[in-house]
Protein backbone atom coordinates (compact mmCIF):
# COMPACT_ATOMS: atom_id res chain seq x y z
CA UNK A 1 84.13 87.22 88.77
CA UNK A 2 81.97 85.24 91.18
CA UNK A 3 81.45 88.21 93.08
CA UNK A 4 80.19 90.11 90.01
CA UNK A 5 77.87 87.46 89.44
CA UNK A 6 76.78 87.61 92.85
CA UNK A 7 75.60 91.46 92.50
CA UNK A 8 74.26 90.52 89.15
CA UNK A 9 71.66 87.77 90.34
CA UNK A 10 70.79 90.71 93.54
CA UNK A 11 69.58 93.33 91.30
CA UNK A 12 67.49 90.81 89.05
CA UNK A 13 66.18 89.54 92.30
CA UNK A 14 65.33 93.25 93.45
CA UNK A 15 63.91 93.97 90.25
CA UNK A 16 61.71 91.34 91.02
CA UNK A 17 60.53 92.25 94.13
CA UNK A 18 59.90 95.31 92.87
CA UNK A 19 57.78 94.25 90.42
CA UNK A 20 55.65 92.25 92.79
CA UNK A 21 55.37 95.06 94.90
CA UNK A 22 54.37 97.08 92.07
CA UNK A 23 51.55 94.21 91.13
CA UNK A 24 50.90 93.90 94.69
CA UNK A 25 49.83 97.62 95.21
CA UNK A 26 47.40 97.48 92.02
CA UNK A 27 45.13 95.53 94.43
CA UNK A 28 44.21 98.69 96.14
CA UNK A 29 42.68 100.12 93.51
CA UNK A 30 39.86 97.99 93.33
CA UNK A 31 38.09 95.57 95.36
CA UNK A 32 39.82 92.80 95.77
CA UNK A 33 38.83 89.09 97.53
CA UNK A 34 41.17 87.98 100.44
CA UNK A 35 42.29 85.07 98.02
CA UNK A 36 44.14 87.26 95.94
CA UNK A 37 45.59 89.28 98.53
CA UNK A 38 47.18 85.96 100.35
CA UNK A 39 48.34 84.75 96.69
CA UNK A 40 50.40 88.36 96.16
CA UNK A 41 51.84 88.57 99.66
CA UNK A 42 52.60 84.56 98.91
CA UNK A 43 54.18 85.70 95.68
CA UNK A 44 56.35 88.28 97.71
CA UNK A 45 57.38 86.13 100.97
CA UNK A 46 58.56 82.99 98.64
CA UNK A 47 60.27 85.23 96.23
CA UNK A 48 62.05 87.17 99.19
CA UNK A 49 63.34 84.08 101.04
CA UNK A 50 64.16 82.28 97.57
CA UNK A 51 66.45 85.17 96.67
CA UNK A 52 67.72 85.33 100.05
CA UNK A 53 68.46 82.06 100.80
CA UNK A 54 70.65 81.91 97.30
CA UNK A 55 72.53 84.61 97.75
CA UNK A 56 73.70 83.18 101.00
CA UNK A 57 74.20 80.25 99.60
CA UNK A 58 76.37 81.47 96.55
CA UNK A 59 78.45 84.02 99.14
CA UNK A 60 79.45 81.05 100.90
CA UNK A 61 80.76 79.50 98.13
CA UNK A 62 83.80 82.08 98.17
């Protein structure tokens, strides 16, 4: 069970950083001021160690 909730929370987090990514790339197709580009790759990094981070901490759990 644990374990299925495990894989459950991964793919929501991938979705996620998918969508970011997807967000992320619509910045290069217009001008765009170094602000936003730091706040998207901000988004990303915190999102990507958040995710990370839990899922170690839940697989430890076991």
């Amino acid at each position: 069970m644990k374990n299925d909730f495990l894989k459950a929370i991964f793919i929501i987090w991938g979705v996620i950083l998918f969508l970011e990514l997807l967000w992320f790339s619509s910045f290069t197709n217009r001008s765009h001021s170094k602000t936003e580009a730091i706040f998207a790759t901000t988004v990303i990094a915190v999102t990507s160690v958040f995710g990370s981070v839990g899922i170690y901490l839940f697989k430890r759990e076991e």
